[in-house]
Protein backbone atom coordinates (compact mmCIF):
# COMPACT_ATOMS: atom_id res chain seq x y z
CA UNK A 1 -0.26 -84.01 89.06
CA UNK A 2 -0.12 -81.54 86.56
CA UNK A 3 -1.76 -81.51 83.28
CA UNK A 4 -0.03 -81.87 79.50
CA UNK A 5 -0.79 -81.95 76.34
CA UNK A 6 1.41 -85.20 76.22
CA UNK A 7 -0.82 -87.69 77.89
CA UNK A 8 -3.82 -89.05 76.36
CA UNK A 9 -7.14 -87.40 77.73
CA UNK A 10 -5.47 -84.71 79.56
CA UNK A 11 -6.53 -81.18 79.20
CA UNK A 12 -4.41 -78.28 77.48
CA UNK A 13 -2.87 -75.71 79.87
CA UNK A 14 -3.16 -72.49 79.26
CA UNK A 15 0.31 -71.77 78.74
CA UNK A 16 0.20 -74.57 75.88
CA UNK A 17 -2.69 -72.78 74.49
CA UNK A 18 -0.53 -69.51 74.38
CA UNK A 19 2.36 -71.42 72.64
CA UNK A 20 0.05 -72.96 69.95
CA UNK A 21 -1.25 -69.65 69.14
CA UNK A 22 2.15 -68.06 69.26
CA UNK A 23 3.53 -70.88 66.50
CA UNK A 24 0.06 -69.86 65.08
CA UNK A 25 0.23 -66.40 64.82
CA UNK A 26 4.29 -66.98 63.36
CA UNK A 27 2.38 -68.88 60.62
CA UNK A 28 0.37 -66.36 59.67
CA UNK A 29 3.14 -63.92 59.41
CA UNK A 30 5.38 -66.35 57.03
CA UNK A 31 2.37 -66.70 54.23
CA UNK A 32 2.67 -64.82 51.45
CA UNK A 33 -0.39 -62.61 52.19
CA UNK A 34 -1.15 -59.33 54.13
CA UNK A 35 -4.58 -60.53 55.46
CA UNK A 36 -3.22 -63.43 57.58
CA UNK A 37 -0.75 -61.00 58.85
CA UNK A 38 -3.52 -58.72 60.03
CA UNK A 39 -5.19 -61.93 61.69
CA UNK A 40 -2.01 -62.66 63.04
CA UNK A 41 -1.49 -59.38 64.68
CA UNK A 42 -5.61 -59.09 66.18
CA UNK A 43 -4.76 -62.80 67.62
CA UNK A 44 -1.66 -61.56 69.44
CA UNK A 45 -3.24 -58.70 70.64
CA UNK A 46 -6.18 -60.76 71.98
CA UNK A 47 -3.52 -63.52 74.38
CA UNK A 48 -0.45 -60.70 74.94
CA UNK A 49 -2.53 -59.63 78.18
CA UNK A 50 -2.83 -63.57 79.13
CA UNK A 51 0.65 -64.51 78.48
CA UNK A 52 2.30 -61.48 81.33
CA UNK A 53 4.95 -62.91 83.55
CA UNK A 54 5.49 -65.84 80.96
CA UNK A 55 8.47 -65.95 78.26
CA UNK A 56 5.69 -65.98 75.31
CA UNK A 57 4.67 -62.61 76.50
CA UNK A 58 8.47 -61.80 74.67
CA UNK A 59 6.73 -63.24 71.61
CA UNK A 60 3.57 -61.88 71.34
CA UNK A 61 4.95 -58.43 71.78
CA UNK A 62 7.62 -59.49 69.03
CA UNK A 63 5.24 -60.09 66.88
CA UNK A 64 3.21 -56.66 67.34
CA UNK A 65 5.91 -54.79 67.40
CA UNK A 66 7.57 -56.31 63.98
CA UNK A 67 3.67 -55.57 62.33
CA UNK A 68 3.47 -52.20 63.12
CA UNK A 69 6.86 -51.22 62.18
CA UNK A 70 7.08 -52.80 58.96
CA UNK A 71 3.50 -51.37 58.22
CA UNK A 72 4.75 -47.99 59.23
CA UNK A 73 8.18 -48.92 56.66
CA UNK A 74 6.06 -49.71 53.77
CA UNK A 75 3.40 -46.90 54.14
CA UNK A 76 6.41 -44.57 54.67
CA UNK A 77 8.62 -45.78 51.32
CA UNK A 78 5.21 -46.45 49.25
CA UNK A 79 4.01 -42.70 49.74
CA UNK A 80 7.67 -41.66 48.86
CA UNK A 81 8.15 -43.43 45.84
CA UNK A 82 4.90 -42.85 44.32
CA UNK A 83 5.72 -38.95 44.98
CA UNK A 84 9.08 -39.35 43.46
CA UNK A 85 8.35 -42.06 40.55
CA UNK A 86 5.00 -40.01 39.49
CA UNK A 87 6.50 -36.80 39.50
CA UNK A 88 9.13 -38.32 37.23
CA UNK A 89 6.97 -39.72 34.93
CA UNK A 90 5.35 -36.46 35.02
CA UNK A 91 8.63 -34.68 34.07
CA UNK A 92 10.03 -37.09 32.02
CA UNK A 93 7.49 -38.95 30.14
CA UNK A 94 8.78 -37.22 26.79
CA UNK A 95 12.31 -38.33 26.97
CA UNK A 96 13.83 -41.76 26.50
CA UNK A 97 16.35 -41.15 28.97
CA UNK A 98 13.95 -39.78 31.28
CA UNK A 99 11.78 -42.93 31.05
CA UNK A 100 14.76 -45.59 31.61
CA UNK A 101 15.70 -43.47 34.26
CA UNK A 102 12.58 -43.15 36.28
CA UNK A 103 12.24 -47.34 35.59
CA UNK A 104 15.46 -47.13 37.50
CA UNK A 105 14.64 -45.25 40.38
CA UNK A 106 11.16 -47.45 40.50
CA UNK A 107 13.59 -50.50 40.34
CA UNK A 108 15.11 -49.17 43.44
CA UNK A 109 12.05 -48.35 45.23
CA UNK A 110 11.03 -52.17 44.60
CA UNK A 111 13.92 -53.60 45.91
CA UNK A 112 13.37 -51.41 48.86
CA UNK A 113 10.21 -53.75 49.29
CA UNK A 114 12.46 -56.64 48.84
CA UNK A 115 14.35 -55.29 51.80
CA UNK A 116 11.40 -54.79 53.69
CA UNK A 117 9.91 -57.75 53.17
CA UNK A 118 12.66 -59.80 53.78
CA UNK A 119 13.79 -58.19 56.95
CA UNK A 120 9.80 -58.93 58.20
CA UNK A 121 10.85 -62.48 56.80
CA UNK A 122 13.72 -62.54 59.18
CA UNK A 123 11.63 -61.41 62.26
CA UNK A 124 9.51 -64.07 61.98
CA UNK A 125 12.40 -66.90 61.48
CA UNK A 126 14.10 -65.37 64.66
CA UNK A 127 10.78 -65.25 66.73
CA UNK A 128 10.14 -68.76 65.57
CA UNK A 129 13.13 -69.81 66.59
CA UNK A 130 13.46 -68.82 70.26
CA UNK A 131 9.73 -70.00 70.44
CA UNK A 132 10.88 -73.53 69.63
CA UNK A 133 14.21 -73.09 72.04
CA UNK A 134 11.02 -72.12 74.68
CA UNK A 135 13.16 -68.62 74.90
CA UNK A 136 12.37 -64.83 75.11
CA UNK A 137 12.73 -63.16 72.13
């Protein structure tokens, strides 16, 4: 007979271990801070080699994937704008029109992060998602 997490006294499988951590490791992406998505990202690094040949391997590799790019995003726009938005307020500091304007193209550059942040938003949703439908992602 094989073993579930349904019946009283039976012990986990390891595949139901995987999908706890991968509904874990979604969790940590959806709070609001970048520390639990760094957590989230050493945890599926640590069960992506234990979850091969299985549909949460889809997940875990998901979920590394959607880190690194939209660390690579944000260090890639941040280092842009605060070249662009300094050197304006460099350039521009004495004029009125110079200041609304760089507040402008810093209002840009924010909802750039908005972007960003929602797209990582969307990831997660998605990846959640097929977890629940017990899918590849």
């Amino acid at each position: 007979m094989e073993s579930t997490s349904t019946l009283e006294g039976a012990v986990p499988s390891r595949s139901d271990n995987l999908t706890v951590m991968a509904h874990f490791i979604y969790l940590m992406y959806v709070l609001p801070t970048g520390i639990t998505a760094i957590f989230g990202l050493i945890a599926a690094y640590a069960c992506i080699g234990q979850a091969r040949g299985t549909y949460l391997h889809s997940h875990f590799r998901w979920q590394v994937r959607t880190f690194w790019i939209v660390l690579a995003v944000t260090l890639l726009v941040g280092g842009i704008a605060l070249a662009v938005v300094g050197g304006m307020v460099h350039l521009f500091s004495d004029s009125t029109v110079g200041i609304v304007f760089t507040a402008f193209v810093g209002y840009l550059f924010f909802c750039l992060f908005l972007l960003l942040s929602l797209w990582f938003l969307y990831r997660t949703v998605k990846g959640w998602y097929f977890l629940f439908k017990e899918r590849e992602i």
